[in-house]
C-alpha atoms as a PDB file:
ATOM      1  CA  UNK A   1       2.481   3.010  -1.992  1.00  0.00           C
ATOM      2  CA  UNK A   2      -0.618   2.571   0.243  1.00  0.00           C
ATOM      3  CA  UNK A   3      -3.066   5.136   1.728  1.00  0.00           C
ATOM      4  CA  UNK A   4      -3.133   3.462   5.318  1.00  0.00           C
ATOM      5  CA  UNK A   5      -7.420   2.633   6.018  1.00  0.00           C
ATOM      6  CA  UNK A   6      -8.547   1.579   8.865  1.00  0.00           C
ATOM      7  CA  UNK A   7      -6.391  -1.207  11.005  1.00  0.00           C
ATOM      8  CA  UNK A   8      -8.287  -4.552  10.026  1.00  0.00           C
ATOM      9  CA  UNK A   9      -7.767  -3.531   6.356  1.00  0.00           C
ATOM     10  CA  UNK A  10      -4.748  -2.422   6.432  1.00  0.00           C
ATOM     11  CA  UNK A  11      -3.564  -5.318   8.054  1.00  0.00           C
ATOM     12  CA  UNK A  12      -5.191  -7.488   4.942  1.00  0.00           C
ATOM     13  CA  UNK A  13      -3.265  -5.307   2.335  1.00  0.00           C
ATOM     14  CA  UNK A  14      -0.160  -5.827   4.238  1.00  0.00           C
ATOM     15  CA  UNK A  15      -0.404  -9.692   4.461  1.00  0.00           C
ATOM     16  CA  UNK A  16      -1.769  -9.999   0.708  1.00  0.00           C
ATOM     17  CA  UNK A  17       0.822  -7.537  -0.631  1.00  0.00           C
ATOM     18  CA  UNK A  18       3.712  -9.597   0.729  1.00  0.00           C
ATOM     19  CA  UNK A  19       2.137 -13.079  -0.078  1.00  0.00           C
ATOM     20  CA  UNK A  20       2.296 -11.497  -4.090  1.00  0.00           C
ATOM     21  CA  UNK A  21       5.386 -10.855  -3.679  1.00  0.00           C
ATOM     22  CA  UNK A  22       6.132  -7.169  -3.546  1.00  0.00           C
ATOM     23  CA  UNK A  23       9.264  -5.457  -2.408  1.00  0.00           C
ATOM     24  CA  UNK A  24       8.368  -2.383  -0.534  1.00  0.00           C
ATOM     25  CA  UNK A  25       5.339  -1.544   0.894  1.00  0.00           C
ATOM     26  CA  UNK A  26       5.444   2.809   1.243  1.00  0.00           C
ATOM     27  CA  UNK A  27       2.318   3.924   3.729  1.00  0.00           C
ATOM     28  CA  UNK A  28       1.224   7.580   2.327  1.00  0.00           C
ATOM     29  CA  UNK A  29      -0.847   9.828   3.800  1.00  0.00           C
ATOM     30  CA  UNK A  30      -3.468  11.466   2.346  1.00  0.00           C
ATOM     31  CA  UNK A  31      -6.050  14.607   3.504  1.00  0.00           C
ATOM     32  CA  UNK A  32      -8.527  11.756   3.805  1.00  0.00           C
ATOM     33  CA  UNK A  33      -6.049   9.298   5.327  1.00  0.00           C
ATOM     34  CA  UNK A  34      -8.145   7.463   8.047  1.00  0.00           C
ATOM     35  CA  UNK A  35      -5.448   6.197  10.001  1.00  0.00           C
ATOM     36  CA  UNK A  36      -4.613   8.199  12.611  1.00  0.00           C
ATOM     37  CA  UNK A  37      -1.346   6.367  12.558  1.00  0.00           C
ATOM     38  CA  UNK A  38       0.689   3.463  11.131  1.00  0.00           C
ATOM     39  CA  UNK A  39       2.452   1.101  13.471  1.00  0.00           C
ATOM     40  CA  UNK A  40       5.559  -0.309  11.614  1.00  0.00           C
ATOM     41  CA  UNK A  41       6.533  -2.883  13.786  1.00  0.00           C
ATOM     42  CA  UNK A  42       2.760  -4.463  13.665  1.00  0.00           C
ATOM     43  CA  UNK A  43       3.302  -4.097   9.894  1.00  0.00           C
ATOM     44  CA  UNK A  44       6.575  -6.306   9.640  1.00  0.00           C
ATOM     45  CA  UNK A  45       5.040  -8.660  12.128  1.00  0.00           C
ATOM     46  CA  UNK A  46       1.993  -8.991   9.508  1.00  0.00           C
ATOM     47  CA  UNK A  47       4.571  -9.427   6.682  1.00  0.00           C
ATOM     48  CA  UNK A  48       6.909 -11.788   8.581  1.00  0.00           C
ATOM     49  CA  UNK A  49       3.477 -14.070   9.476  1.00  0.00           C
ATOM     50  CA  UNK A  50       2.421 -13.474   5.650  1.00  0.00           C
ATOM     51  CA  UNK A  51       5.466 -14.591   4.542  1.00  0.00           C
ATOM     52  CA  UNK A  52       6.283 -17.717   6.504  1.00  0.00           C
ATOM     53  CA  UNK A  53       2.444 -18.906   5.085  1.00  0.00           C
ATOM     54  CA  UNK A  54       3.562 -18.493   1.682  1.00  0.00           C
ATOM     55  CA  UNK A  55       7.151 -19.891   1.867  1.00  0.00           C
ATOM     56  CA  UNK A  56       8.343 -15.957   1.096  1.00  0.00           C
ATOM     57  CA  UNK A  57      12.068 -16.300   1.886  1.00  0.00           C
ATOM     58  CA  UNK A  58      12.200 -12.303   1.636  1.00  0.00           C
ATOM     59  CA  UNK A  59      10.475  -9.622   3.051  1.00  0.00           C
ATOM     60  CA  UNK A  60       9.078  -6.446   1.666  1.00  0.00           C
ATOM     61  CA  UNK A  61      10.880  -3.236   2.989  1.00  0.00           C
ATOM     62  CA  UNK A  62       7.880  -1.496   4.876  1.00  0.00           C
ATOM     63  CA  UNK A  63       9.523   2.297   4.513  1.00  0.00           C
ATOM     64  CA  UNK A  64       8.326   5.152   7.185  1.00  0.00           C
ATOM     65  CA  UNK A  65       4.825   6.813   6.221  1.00  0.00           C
ATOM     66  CA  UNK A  66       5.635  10.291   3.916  1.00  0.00           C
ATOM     67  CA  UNK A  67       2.694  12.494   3.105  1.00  0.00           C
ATOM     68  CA  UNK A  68       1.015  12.296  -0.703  1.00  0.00           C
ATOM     69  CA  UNK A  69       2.796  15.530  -2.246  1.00  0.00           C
ATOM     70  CA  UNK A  70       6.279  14.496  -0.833  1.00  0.00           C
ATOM     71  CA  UNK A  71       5.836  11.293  -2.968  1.00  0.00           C
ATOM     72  CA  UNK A  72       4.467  12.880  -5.693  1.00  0.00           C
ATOM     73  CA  UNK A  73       7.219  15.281  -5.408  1.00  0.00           C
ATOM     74  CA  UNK A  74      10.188  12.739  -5.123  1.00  0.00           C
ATOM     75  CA  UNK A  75       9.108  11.070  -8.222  1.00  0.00           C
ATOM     76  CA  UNK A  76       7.852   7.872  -6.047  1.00  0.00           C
ATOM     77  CA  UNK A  77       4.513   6.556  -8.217  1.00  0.00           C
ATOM     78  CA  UNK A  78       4.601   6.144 -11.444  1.00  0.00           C
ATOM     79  CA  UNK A  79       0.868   5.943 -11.300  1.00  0.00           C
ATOM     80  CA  UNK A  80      -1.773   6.351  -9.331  1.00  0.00           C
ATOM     81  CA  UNK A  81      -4.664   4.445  -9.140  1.00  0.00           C
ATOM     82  CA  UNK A  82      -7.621   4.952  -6.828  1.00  0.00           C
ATOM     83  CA  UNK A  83     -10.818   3.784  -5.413  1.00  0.00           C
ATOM     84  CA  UNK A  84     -13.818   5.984  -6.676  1.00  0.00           C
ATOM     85  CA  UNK A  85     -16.936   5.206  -4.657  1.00  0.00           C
ATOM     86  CA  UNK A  86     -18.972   7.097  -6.966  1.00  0.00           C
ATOM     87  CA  UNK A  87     -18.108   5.815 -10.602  1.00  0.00           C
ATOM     88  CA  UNK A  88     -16.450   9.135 -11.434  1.00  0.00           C
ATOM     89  CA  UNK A  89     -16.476   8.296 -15.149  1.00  0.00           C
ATOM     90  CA  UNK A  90     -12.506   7.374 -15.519  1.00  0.00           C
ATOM     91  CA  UNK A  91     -11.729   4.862 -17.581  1.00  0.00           C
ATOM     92  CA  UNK A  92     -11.486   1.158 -15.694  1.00  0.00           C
ATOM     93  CA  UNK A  93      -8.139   0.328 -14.447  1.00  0.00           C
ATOM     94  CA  UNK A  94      -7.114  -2.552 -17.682  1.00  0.00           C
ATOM     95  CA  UNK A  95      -8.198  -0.100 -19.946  1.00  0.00           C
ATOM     96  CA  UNK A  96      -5.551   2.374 -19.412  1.00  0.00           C
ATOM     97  CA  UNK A  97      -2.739  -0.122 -17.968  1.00  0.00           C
ATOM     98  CA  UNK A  98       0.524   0.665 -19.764  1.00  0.00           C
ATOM     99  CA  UNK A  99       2.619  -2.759 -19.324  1.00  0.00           C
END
């Protein structure tokens, strides 16, 4: 799951995400969600272009945008992890990694 930024990143998240290997891709809006809106046929075009670089045989499933508390609500992130401009004094990301 993916808070959709502006289109040039996006795109790059996209193409990196399915050149790692991931299965589904979930755009999520936020309050603070930049995007005004999310594309999904430029999305699987990305992955399909992502994926015949890297020799990916499979694609990720790129599932309809929801908004944060429905995901939250369905159970759909086990965690969250966020950018934080500022610092904000949470622990860094390996610290606190459960697997």
């Amino acid at each position: 799951a993916f808070a959709p930024v502006k289109r040039a990143q996006t795109d790059w998240l996209v193409e990196k995400a399915t050149e790692l290997g991931v299965a589904r891709l979930q755009p999520v809006t936020t309050r603070r969600t930049i995007a005004e809106r999310v594309r999904l046929d430029r999305l699987v075009a990305i992955a399909i272009e992502a994926a015949e670089q890297c020799g990916r045989t499979v694609l990720p499933e790129i599932i309809a945008p929801i908004a944060l508390p429905e995901l939250l609500a369905n159970g759909g992130a086990a965690a969250l992890y966020f950018a934080d401009e500022g610092g904000g004094g949470a622990p860094p990301a390996a610290a606190i990694r459960t697997g």
